[in-house]
Protein backbone atom coordinates (compact mmCIF):
# COMPACT_ATOMS: atom_id res chain seq x y z
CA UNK A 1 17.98 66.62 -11.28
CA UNK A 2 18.06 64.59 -7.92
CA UNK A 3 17.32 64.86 -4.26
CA UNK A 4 19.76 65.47 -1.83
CA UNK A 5 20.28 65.76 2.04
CA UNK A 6 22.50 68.41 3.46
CA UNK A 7 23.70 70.29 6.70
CA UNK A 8 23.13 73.46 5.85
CA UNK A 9 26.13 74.36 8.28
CA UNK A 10 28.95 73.27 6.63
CA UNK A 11 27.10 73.46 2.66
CA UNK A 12 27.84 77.42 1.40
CA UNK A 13 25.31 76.97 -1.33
CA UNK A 14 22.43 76.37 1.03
CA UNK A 15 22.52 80.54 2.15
CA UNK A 16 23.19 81.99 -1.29
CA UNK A 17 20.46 79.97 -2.62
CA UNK A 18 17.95 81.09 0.52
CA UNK A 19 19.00 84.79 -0.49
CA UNK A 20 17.39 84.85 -4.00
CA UNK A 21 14.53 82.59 -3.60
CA UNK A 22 11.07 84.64 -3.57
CA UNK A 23 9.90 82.32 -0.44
CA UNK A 24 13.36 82.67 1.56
CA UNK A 25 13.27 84.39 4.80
CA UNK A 26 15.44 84.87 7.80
CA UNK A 27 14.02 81.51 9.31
CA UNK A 28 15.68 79.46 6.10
CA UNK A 29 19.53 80.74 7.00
CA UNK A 30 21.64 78.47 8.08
CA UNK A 31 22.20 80.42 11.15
CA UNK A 32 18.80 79.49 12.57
CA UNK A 33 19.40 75.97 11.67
CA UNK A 34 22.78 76.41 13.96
CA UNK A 35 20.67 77.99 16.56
CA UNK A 36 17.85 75.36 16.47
CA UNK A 37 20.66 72.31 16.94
CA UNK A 38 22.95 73.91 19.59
CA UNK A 39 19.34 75.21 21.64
CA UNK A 40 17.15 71.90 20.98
CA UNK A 41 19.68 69.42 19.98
CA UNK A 42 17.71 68.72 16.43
CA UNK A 43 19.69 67.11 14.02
CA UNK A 44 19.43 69.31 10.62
CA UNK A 45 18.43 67.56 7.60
CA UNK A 46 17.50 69.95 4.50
CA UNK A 47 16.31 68.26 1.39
CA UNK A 48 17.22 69.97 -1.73
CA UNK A 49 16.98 69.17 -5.39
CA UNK A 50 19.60 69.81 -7.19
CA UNK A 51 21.00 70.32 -11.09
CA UNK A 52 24.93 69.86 -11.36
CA UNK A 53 26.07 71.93 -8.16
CA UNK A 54 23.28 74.11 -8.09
CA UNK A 55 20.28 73.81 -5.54
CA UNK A 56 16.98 74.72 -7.19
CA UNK A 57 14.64 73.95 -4.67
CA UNK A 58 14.75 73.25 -0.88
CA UNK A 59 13.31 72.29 1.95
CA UNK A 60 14.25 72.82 5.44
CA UNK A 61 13.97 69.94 8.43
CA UNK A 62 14.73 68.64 11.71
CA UNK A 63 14.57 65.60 13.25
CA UNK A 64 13.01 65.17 16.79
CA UNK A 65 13.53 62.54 18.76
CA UNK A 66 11.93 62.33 22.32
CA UNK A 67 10.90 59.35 24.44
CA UNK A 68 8.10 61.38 25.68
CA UNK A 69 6.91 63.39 21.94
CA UNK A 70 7.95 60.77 19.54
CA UNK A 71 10.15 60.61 16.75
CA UNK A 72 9.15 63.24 13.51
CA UNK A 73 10.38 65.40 11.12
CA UNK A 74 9.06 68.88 11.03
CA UNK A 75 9.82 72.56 9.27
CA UNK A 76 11.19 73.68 10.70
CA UNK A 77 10.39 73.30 14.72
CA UNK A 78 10.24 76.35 17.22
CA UNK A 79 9.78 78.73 14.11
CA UNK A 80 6.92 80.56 13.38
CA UNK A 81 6.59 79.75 9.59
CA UNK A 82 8.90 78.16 6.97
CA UNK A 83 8.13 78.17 3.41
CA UNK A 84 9.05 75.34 1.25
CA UNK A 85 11.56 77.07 -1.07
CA UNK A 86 9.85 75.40 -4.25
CA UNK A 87 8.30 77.05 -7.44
CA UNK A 88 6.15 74.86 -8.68
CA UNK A 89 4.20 71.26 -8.15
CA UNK A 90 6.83 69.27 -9.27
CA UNK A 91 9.80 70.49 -7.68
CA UNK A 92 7.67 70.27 -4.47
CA UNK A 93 6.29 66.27 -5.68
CA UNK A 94 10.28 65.43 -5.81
CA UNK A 95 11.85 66.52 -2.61
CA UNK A 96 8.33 65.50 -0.69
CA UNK A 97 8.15 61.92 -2.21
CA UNK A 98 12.22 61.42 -0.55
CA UNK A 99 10.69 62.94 2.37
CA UNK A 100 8.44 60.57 2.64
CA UNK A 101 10.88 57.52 2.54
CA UNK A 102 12.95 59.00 5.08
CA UNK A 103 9.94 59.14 6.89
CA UNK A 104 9.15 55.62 6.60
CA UNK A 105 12.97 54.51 6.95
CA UNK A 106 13.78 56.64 10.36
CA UNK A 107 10.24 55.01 11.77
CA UNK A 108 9.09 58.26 11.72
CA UNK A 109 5.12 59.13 13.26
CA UNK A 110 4.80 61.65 10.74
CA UNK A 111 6.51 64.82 8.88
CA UNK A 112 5.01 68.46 9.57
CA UNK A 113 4.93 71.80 7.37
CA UNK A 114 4.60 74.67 8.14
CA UNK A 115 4.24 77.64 5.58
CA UNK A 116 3.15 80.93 4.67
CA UNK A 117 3.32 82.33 1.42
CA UNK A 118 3.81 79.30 -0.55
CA UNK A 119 1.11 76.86 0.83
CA UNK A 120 -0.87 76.07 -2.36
CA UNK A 121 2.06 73.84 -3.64
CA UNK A 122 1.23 71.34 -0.72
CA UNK A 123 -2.81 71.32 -1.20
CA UNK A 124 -3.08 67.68 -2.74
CA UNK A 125 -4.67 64.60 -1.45
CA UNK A 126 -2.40 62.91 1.16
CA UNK A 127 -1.86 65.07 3.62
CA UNK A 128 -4.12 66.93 6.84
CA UNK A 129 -4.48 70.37 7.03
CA UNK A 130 -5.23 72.39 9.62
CA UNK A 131 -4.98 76.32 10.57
CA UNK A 132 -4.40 76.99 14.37
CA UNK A 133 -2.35 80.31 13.92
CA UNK A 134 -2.23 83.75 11.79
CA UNK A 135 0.15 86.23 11.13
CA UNK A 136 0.46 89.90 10.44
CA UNK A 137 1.95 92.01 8.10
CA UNK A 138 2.08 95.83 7.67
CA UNK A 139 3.49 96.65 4.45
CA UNK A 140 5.63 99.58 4.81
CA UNK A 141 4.57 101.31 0.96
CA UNK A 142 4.45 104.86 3.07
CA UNK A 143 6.93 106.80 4.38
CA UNK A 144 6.24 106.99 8.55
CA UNK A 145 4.22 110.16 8.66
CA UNK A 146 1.08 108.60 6.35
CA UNK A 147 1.58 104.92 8.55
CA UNK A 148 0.70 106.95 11.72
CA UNK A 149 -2.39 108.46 10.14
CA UNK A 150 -3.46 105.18 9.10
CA UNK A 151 -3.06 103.43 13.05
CA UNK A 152 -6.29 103.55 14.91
CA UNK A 153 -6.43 106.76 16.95
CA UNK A 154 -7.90 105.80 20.60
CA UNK A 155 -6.14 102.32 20.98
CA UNK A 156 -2.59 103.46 18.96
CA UNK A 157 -1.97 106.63 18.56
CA UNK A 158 -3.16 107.86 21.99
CA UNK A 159 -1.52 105.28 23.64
CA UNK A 160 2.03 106.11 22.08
CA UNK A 161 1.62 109.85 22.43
CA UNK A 162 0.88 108.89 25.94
CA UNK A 163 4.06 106.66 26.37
CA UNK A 164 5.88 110.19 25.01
CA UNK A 165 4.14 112.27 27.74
CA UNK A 166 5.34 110.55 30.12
CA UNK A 167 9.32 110.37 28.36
CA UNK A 168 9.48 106.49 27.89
CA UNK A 169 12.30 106.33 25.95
CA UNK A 170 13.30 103.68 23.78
CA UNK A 171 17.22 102.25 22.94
CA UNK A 172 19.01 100.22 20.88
CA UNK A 173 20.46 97.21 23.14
CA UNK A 174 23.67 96.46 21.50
CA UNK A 175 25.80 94.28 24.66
CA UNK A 176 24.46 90.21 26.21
CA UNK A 177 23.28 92.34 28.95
CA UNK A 178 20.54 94.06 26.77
CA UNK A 179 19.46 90.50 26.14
CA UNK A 180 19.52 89.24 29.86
CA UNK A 181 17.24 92.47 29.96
CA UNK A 182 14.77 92.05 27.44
CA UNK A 183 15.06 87.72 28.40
CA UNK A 184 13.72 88.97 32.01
CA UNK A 185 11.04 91.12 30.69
CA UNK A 186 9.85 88.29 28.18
CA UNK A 187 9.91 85.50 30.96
CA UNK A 188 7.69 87.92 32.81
CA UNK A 189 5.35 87.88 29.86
CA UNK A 190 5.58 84.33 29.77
CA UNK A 191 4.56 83.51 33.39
CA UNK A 192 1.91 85.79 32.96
CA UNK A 193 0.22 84.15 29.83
CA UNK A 194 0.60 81.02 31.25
CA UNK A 195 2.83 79.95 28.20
CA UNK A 196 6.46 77.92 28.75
CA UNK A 197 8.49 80.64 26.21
CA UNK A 198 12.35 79.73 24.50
CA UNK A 199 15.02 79.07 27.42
CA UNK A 200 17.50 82.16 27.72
CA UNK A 201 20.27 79.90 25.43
CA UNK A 202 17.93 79.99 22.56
CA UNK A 203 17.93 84.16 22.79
CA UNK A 204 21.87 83.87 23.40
CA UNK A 205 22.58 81.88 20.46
CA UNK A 206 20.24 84.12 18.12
CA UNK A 207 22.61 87.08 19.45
CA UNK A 208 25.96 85.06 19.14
CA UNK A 209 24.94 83.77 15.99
CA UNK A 210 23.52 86.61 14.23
CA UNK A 211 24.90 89.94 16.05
CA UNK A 212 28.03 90.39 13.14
CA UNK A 213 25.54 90.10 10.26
CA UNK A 214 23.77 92.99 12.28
CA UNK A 215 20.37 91.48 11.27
CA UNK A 216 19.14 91.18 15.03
CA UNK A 217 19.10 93.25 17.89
CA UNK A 218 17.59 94.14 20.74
CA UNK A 219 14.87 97.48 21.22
CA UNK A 220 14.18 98.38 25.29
CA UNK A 221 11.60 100.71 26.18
CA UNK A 222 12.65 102.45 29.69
CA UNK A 223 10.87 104.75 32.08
CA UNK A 224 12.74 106.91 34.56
CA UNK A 225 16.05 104.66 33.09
CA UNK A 226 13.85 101.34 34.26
CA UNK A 227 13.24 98.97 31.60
CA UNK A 228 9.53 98.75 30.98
CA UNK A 229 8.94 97.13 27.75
CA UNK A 230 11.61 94.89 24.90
CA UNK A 231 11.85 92.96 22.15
CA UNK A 232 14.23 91.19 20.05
CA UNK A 233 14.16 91.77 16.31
CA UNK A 234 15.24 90.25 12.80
CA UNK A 235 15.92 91.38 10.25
CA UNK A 236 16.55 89.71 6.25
CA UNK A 237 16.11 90.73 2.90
CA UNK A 238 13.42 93.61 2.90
CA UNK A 239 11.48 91.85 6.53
CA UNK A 240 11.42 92.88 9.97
CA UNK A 241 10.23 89.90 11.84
CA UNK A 242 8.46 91.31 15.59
CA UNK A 243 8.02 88.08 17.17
CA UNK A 244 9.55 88.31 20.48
CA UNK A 245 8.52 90.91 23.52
CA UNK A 246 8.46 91.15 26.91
CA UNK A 247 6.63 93.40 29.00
CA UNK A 248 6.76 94.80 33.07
CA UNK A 249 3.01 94.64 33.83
CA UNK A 250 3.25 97.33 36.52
CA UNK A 251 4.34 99.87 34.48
CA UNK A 252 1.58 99.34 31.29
CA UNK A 253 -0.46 102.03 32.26
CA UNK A 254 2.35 104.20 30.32
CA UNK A 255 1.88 102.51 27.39
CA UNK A 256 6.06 101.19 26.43
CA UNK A 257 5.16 98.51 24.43
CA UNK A 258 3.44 101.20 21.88
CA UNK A 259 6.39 103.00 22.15
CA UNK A 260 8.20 100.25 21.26
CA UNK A 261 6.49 98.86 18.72
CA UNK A 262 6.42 102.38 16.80
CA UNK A 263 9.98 102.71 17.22
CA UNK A 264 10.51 99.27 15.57
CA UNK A 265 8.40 100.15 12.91
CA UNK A 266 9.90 103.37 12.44
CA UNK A 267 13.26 101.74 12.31
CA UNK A 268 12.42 99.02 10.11
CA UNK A 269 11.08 102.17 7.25
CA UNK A 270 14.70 103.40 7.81
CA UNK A 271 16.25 99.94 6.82
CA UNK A 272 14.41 99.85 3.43
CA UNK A 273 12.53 96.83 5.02
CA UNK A 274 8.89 96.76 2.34
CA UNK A 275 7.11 94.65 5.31
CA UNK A 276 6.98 94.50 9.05
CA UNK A 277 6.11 90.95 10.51
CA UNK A 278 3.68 91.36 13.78
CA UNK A 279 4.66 87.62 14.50
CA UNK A 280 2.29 84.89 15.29
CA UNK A 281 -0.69 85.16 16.87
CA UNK A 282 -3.26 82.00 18.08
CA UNK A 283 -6.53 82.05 16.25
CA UNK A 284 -8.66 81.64 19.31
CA UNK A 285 -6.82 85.18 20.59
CA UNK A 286 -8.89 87.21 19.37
CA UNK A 287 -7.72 90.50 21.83
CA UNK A 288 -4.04 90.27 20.13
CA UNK A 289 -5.44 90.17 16.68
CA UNK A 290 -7.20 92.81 17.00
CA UNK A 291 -4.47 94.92 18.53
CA UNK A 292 -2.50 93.55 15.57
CA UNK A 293 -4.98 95.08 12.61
CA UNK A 294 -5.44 98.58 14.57
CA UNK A 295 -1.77 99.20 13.37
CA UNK A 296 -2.95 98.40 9.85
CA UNK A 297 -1.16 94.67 9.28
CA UNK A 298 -3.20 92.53 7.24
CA UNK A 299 -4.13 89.04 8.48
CA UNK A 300 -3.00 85.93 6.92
CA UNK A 301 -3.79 82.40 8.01
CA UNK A 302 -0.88 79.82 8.97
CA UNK A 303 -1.29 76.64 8.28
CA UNK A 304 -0.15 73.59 9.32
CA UNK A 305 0.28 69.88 7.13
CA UNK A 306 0.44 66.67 7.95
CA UNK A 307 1.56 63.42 6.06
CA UNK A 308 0.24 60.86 7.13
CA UNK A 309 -1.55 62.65 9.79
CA UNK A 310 -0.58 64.53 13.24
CA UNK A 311 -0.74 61.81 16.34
CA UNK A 312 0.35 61.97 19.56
CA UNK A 313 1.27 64.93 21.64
CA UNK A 314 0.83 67.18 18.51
CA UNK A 315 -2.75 66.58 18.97
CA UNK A 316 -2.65 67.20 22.39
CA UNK A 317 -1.31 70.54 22.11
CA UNK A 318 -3.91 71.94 19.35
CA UNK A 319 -6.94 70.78 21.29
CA UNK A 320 -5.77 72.10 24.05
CA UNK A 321 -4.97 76.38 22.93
CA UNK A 322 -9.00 77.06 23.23
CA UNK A 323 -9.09 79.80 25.59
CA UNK A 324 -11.21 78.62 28.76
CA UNK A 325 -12.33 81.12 30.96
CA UNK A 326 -12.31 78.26 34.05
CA UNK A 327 -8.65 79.48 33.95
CA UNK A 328 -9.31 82.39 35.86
CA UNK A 329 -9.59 79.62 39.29
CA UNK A 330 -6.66 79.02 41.85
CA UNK A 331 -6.65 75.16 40.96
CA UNK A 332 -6.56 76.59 37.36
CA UNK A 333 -3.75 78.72 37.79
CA UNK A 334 -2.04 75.88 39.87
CA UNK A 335 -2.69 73.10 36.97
CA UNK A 336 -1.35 75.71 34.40
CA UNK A 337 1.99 76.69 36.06
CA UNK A 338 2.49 73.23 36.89
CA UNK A 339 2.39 72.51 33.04
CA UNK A 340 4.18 75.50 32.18
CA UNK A 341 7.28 74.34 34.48
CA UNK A 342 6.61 70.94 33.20
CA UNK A 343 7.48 72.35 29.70
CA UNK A 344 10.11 74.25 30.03
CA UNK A 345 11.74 71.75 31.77
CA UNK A 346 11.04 69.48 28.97
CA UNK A 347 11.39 71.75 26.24
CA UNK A 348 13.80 69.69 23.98
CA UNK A 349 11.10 67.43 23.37
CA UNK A 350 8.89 70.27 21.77
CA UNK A 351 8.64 71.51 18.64
């Protein structure tokens, strides 16, 4: 066995070997690789170990290089989670010890993980842990009829039978102007969390890249044929991965985004998907989590590592997601879209 480095985009074994490992998910495809370089301009480099011609073990990475961020190697950037595709100790001691050397030869500040499922291969001395984020699953083991009985009554099921009253209607978006829909509604969203979101290229590419595989598309909750609520969806192996909406605050009094998030649900039971993913969700957000569990999705934490340790801006950015309530002040608001430009502007140096 030895350690290799490929592009995942132009190696055919990287995807057939993502498709039957037990950690692979839609974020390991060499699509979203593709998606991450033409966005972000990351240069792919996926570490695998391998016996003859056959990968047994993987893990994902890009390289970031920014004047302003530093130079690092993380998995994978600008994606929620991504498991090291490892099964045991060892396999994950190889690849990570030629990680480390690449590290050290490309003057690197530090390399980043970031899974879910398959974090207790990483838990030995060496590297810094910490947990800023958790995710959601709802495991779809009933048939749509016993999920409903099991949402919460007052906060979900009200609130969608209200959305029906009032004939919000939801759609499939299936053309790029679906997506130049549901980009508007999520930029909206954005601006009003105060959060920098993924430039409307990122969203394209997902669509260009993905759209013949039919594993994303596009879900847009309208009222009176105005689009009120959207989201864009994946979908791989038996997962639907929820991690993108966007919502038109004038109209949430009607409740789309229940609506839509039924319909997505509903729709995922039809595709044989076994688990919905709710997405990420910052600890310190404690309203979202909670919206998250009334549907009946079980919390998980996400954790980040570090070897040697996180420096620079990465630091920056966990201190600073603490909710402060001094935000609700003009010269708040002022500093925080000022940083919010600042970043999208910037955003190639993120991740």
């Amino acid at each position: 066995m030895h350690v290799a480095i490929i592009d995942p985009q132009q190696d055919d074994r990287w995807d057939t070997f993502v498709r039957t490992h037990q950690f692979g998910s839609f974020y390991h495809l060499s699509g979203w690789a593709n998606v991450l370089v033409r966005t972000f301009k990351y240069k792919a480099l996926y570490f695998v170990l391998e016996k003859g011609r056959n990968i047994i073990a993987g893990i994902p990475f890009m390289l970031i290089n920014s004047v302003l961020t530093g130079k690092r190697l993380v998995s994978l950037p600008r994606t929620p989670y991504c498991d090291p595709l490892v099964k045991n100790e060892l396999e994950s001691k190889l690849i990570l010890k030629h990680v480390e050397e690449i590290t050290k030869n490309e003057n690197c500040d530090y390399f980043e993980l970031k899974p879910h499922f398959n974090h207790k291969v990483l838990e030995y001395n060496g590297f810094r842990r910490c947990v800023p984020f958790t995710n959601h699953m709802l495991k779809l083991d009933k048939p749509p009829s016993e999920l409903w009985t099991s949402f919460h009554r007052s906060c979900v099921r009200q609130r969608v039978r209200k959305a029906e009253d009032f004939h919000v209607k939801v759609r499939v978006g299936s053309t790029i102007d679906d997506v130049k829909i549901f980009y508007r509604l999520y930029r909206s969203t954005c601006k009003k969390h105060e959060v920098p979101g993924r430039p409307f290229s990122f969203f394209c590419n997902i669509w260009q890249t993905f759209l013949r595989s039919h594993s994303v598309f596009v879900l847009i909750a309208e009222l009176n044929e105005k689009p009120a609520a959207a989201a864009m969806v994946f979908i791989f192996n038996d997962v639907m991965y929820y991690e993108y909406l966007g919502l038109k605050y004038d109209l949430i009094e009607f409740c789309p985004g229940h609506l839509l998030l039924w319909t997505a649900i509903q729709e995922a039971y039809k595709r044989n998907c076994k688990y919905f993913d709710f997405g990420v969700t910052h600890r310190d957000n404690m309203g979202l989590r909670s919206f998250k569990k009334r549907w009946g999705a079980e919390e998980s934490d996400l954790s980040s590592f570090y070897y040697p340790d996180a420096s620079g801006y990465k630091q920056v950015v966990e201190n600073s997601c603490t909710h402060d309530a001094s935000k609700s002040t003009i010269l708040a608001k002022s500093k925080a879209f000022a940083k919010v430009e600042a970043a999208r502007v910037l955003t190639n140096h993120f991740g």
